[in-house]
Protein backbone atom coordinates (compact mmCIF):
# COMPACT_ATOMS: atom_id res chain seq x y z
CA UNK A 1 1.37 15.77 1.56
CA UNK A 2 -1.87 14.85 1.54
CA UNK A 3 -2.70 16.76 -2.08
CA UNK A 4 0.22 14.49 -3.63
CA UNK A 5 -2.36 11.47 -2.80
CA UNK A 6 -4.29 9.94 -4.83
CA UNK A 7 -8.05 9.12 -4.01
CA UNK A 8 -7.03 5.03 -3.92
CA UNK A 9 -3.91 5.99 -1.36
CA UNK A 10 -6.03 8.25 0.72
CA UNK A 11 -8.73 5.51 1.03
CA UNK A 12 -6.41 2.42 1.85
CA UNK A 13 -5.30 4.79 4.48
CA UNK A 14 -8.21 5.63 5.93
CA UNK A 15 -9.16 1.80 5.40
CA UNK A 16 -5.71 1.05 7.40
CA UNK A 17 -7.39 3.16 10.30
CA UNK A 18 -10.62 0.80 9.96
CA UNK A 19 -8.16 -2.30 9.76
CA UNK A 20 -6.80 -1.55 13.35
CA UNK A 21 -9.51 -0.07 15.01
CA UNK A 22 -11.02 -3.80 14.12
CA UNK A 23 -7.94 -5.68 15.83
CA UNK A 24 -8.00 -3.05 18.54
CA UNK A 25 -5.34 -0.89 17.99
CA UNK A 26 -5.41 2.83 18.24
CA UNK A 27 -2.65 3.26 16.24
CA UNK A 28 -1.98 2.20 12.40
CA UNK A 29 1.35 0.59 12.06
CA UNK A 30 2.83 -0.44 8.15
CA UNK A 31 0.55 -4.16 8.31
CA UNK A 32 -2.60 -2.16 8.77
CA UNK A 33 -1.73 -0.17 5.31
CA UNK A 34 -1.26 -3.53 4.15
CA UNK A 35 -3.97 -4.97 4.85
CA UNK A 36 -5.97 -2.10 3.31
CA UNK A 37 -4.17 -2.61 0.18
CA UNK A 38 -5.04 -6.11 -0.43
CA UNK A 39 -8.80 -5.21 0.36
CA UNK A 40 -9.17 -2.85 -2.10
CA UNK A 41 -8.47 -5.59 -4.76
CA UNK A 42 -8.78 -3.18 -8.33
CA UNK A 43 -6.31 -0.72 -6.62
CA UNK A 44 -2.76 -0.94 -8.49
CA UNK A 45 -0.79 -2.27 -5.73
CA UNK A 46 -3.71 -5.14 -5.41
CA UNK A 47 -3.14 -5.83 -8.82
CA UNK A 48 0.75 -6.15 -9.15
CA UNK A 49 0.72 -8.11 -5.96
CA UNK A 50 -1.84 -10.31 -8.46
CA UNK A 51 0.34 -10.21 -10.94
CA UNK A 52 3.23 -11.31 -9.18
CA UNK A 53 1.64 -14.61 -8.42
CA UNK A 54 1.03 -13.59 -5.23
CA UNK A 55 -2.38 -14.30 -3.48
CA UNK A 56 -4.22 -11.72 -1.63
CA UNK A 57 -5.81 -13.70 1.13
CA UNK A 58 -2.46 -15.51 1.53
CA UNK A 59 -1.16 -11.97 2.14
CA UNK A 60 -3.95 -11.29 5.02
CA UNK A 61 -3.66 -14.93 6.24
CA UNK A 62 0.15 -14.14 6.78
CA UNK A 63 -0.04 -10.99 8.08
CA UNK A 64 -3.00 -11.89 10.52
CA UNK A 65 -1.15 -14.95 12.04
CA UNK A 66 1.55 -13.01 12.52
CA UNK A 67 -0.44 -10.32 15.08
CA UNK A 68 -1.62 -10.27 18.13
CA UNK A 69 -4.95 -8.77 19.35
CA UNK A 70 -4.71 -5.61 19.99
CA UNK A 71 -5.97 -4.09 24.00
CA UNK A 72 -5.99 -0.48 23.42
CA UNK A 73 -9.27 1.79 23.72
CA UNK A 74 -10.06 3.15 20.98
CA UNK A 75 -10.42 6.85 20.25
CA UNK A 76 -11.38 9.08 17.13
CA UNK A 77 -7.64 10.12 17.04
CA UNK A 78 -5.79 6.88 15.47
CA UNK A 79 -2.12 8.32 14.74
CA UNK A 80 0.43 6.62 12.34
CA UNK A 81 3.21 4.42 14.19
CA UNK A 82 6.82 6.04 13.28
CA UNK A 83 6.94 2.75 11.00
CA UNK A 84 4.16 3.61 9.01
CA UNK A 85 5.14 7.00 8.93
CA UNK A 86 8.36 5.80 7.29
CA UNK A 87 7.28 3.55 5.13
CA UNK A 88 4.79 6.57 3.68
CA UNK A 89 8.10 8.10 3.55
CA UNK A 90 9.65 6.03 1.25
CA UNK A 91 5.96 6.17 -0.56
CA UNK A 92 6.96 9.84 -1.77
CA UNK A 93 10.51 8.65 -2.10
CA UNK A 94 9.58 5.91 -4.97
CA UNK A 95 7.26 8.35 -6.41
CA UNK A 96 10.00 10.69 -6.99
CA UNK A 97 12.27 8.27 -8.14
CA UNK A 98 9.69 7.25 -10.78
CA UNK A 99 9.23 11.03 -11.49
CA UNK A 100 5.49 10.43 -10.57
CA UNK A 101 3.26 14.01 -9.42
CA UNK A 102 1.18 11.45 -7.59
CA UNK A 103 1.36 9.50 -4.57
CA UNK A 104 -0.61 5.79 -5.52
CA UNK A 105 -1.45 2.80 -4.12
CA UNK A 106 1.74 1.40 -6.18
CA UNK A 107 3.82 3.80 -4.19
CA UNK A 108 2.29 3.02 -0.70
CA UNK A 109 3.08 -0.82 -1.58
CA UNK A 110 7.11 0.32 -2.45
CA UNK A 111 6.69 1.93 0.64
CA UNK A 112 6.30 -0.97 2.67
CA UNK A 113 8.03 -3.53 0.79
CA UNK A 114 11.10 -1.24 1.45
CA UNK A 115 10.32 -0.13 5.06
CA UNK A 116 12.89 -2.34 6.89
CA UNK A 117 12.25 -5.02 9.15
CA UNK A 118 8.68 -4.33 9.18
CA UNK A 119 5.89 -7.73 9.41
CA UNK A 120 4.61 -6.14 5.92
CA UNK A 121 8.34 -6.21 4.33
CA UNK A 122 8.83 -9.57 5.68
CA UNK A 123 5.14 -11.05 4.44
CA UNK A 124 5.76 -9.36 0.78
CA UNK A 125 9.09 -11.16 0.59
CA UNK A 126 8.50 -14.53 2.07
CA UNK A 127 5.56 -14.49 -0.53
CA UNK A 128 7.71 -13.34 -3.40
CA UNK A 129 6.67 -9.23 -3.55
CA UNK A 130 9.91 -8.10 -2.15
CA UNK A 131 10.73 -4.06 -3.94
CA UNK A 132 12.97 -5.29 -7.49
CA UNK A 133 10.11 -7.45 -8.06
CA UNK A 134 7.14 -5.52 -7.77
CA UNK A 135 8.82 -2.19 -9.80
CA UNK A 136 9.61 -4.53 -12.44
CA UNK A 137 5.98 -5.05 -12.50
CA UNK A 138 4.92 -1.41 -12.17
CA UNK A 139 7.51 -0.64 -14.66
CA UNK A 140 5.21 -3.33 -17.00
CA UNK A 141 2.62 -1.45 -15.98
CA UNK A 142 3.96 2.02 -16.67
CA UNK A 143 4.11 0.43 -20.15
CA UNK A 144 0.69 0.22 -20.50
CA UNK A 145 -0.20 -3.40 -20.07
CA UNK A 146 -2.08 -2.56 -16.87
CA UNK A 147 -4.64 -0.31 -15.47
CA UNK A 148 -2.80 2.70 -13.26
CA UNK A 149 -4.02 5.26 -11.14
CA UNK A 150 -2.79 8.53 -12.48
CA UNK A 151 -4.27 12.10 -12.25
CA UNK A 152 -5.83 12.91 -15.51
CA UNK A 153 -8.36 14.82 -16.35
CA UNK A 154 -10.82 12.68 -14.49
CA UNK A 155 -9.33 13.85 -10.82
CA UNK A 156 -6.54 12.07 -9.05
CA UNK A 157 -6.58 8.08 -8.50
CA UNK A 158 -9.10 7.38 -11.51
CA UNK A 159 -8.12 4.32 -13.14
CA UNK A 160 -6.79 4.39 -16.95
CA UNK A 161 -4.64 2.85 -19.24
CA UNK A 162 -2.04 4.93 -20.04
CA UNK A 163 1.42 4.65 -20.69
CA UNK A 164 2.77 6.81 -18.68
């Protein structure tokens, strides 16, 4: 699973760990890869969220109102919740259905845009980025009017144009 990753994906999820541990959780549920996603602002899914009109500290705003302070110690072991695991899921899902051999940042956002009844679904549709919407942007940007994250010769999640 992991290999399928690209270095942007791995790194949001690893900054998704960060994200909780800072609430205090000790587990990473689908707002924590969320969150990650909008800090990483020159990652793809960043960017189409950008595109889309849609404001990246509105998207933190929302998603931080919307959770509570977490009370749980926190260990070295910080697991995915069964959501996140699902909407990682549908991650690979999308990039299959876009016939992608990598698993981006793009992907993860699918992911949770799709991951139902989740507080990331319902934030990225309230604010406009609900799953037609934002792969009618990635399909702009499979096009080659924006920077993607693609394996090329320069290693897995480099950034390029391309039109892939």
């Amino acid at each position: 699973m992991w290999k399928q990753l690209t270095q942007r994906a791995r790194k949001a999820i690893f900054l998704a760990q960060q994200e909780a541990g800072r609430l205090g959780y000790n587990h990473v549920g689908p707002e924590h890869l969320l969150l990650a996603l909008i800090r990483e602002e020159d990652c793809v899914a960043a960017q189409l969220l950008e595109r889309l009109g849609v404001d990246l500290g509105t998207v933190r705003v929302e998603v931080m109102g919307k959770l509570s302070r977490g009370h749980d110690h926190l260990g070295d072991d910080m697991q995915l919740t069964s959501e996140a695991k699902q909407a990682i899921d549908l991650a690979f899902d999308e990039g299959k259905r876009l016939k992608d051999d990598w698993i981006g940042t793009e992907h993860l956002l699918l992911g949770l845009a799709r991951e139902p009844g989740g507080l990331a679904s319902r934030v990225l549709k309230r604010l406009g980025a609900d799953p037609p919407t934002i792969l009618k942007q990635l399909r702009n940007l499979q096009a080659g009017t924006l920077p993607f994250e693609r394996t090329d010769g320069n290693g897995p999640g480099s950034a390029s144009v391309s039109a892939v």
